[in-house]
Each structure stands twice: as C-alpha cells, then as structure tokens.
Protein backbone atom coordinates (compact mmCIF):
# COMPACT_ATOMS: atom_id res chain seq x y z
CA UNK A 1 61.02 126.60 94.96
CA UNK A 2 64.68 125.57 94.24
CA UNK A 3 63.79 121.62 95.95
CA UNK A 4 62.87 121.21 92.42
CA UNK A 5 65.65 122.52 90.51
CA UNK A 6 68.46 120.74 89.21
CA UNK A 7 71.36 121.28 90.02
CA UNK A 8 74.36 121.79 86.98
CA UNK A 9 78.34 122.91 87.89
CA UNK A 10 80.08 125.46 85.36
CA UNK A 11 83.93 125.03 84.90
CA UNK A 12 86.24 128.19 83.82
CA UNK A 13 88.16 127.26 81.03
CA UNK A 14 91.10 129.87 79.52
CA UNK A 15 91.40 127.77 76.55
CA UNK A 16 88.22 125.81 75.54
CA UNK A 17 89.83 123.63 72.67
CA UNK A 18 92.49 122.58 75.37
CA UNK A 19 89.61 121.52 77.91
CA UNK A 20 87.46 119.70 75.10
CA UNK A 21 90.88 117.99 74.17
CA UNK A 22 91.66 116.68 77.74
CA UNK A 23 88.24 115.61 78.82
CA UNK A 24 87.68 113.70 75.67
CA UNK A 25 91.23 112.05 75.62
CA UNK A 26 91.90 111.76 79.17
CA UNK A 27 88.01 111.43 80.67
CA UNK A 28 86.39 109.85 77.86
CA UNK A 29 83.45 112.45 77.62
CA UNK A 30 82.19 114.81 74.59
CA UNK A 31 80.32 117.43 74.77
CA UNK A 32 76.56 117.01 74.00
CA UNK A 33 75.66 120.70 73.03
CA UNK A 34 78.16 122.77 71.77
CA UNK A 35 77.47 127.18 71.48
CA UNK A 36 80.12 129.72 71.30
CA UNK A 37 82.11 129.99 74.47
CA UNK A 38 80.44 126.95 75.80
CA UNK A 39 80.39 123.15 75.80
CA UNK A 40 77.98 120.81 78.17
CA UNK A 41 78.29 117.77 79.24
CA UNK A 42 76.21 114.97 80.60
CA UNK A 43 77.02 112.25 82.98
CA UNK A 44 74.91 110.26 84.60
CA UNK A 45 71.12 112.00 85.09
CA UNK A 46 73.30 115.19 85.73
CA UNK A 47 75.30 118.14 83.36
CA UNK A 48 78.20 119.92 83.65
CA UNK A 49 79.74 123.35 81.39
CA UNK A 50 82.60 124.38 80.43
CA UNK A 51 82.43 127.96 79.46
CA UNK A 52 85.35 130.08 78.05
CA UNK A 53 86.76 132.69 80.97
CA UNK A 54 89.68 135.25 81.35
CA UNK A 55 89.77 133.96 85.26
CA UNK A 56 91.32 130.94 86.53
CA UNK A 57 90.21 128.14 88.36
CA UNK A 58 90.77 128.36 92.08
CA UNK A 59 92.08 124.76 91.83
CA UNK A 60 92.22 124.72 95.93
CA UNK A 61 89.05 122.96 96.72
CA UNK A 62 87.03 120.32 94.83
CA UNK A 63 84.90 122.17 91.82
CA UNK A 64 83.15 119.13 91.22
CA UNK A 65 82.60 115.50 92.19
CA UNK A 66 81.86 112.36 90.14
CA UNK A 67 80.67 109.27 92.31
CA UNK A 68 81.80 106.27 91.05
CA UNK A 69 81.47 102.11 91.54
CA UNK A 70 84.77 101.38 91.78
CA UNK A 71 87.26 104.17 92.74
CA UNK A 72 90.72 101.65 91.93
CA UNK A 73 89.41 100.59 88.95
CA UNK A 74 88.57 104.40 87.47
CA UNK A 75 91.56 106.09 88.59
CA UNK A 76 93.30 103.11 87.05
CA UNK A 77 91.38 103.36 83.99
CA UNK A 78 92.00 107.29 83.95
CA UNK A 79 96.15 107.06 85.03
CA UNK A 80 96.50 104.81 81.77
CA UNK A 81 94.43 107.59 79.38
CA UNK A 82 97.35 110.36 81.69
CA UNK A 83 95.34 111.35 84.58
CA UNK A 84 97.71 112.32 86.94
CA UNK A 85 96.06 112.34 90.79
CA UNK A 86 97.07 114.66 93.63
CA UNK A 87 98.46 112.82 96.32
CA UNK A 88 97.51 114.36 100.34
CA UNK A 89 99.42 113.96 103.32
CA UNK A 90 97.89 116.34 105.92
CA UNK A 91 95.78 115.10 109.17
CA UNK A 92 92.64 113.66 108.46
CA UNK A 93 93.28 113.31 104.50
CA UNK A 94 96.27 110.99 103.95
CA UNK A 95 96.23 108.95 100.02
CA UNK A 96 97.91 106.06 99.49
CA UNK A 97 97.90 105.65 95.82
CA UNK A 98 96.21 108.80 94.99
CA UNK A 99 93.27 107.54 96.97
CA UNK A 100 92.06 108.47 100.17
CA UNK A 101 90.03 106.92 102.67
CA UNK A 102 87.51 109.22 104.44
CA UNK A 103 85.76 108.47 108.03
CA UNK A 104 81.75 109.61 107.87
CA UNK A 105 79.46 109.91 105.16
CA UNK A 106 75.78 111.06 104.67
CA UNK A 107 74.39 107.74 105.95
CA UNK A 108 72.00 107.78 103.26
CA UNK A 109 75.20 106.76 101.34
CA UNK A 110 77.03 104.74 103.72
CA UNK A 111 79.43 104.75 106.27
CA UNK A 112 82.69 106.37 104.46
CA UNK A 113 83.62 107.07 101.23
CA UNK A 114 86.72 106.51 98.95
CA UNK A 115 88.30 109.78 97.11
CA UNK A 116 90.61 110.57 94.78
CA UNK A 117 91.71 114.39 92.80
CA UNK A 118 92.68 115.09 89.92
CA UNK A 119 93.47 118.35 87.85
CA UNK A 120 91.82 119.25 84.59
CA UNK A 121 93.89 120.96 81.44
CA UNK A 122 92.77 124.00 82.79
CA UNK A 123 93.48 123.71 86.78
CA UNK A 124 89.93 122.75 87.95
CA UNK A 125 90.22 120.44 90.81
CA UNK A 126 87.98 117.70 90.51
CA UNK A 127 87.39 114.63 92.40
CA UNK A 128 86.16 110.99 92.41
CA UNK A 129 84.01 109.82 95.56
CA UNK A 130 83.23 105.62 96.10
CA UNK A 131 80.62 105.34 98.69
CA UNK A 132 81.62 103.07 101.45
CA UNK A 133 78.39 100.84 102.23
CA UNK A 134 78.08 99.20 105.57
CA UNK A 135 76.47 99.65 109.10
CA UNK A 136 77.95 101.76 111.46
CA UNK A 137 80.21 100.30 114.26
C-alpha cells in the first residue's frame, strides 16, 4: 500500500513571504505551484511545502535532507548566496568547516557520507548529505 507512495516533507513557515524570499535568494529554488498558505517545491524527482503555520519549527533535528554531488562545492556555493552552516562539536559529530564526516551509511549508498546544516529564514533545520562511495574496510 504505502511501498508505492511518494514520499513529500512539509516545512512550517510563520512568515511565508520571508521563506519564499530566503529559499529563492539564498537556495536558488522557486516555488512551482503557488495556493494560499502554501508554496511547493521540486527538486530532483522529489517535492517539498512550505505551508503558512502559527507553530515553530523544532529546529533540533534535521527536517529535511538534500543529497548532493559535491558537499564543498554546495555549501560553498550556498555561504557566498549567505548560508550560514551550524558548526558540531559533540562525540561522534565533529565539523570542520561546517562539514561533517559520518562513519556508516546504507551500503546501498556507500560506505559514509559527508553532512552539513543549515537553518532556513524560518528555523527549519535542514541538511546536505554527500554519499561516501567505496568498499568497506
């Protein structure tokens, strides 16, 4: 039943203009349907929302994920548009950078993976993933 469905995140925004504002100048992406109270996005073969809420974003865990080619070159890309990344300093997640390297992966995708976090105008916490390809040791 839901092996078939696809899967689509929804982001709380306070202040929808504010949110379209940052992920078009700072992430590069507009909306591709706009409604009242909403905007949706598509990247990739996936979509994301934004929809207009009186709550706030927990902001203390990852709300969503992009995966990415090359993790130095987007955050470096996304730093110059003023992305500013979380840095981590706690046992098992240490960035250098504002990226982390991270030990295991689904090994579908490879043998690590490369992260990075970031904040959105509205405190979403969302992050950036490279896949580390390789064998295992």
């Amino acid at each position: 039943m839901l092996a078939e469905a696809h899967v689509s995140t929804r982001l709380p925004a306070k202040d929808l203009e504010r949110a379209r504002t940052f992920y078009s100048e700072k992430l590069g992406l507009e909306p591709v349907e706009v409604r009242p109270g909403g905007l949706r996005y598509r990247c990739g073969a996936g979509f994301f929302a934004l929809f207009q809420s009186a709550g706030s974003a927990s902001g203390t865990h990852t709300q969503m994920a992009l995966e990415v080619d090359d993790i130095e070159t987007t955050v470096a890309a996304l730093r110059a548009r003023g992305v500013v990344f979380e840095e981590y300093d706690a046992p098992g997640l240490e960035t250098r950078n504002g990226i982390a390297d991270i030990a295991g992966n689904y090994p579908s995708k490879g043998v690590g993976e490369r992260g990075a976090w970031f904040r959105d105008s509205e405190g979403n916490l969302l992050g950036l993933g490279e896949p580390v390809r390789g064998s295992h040791p």
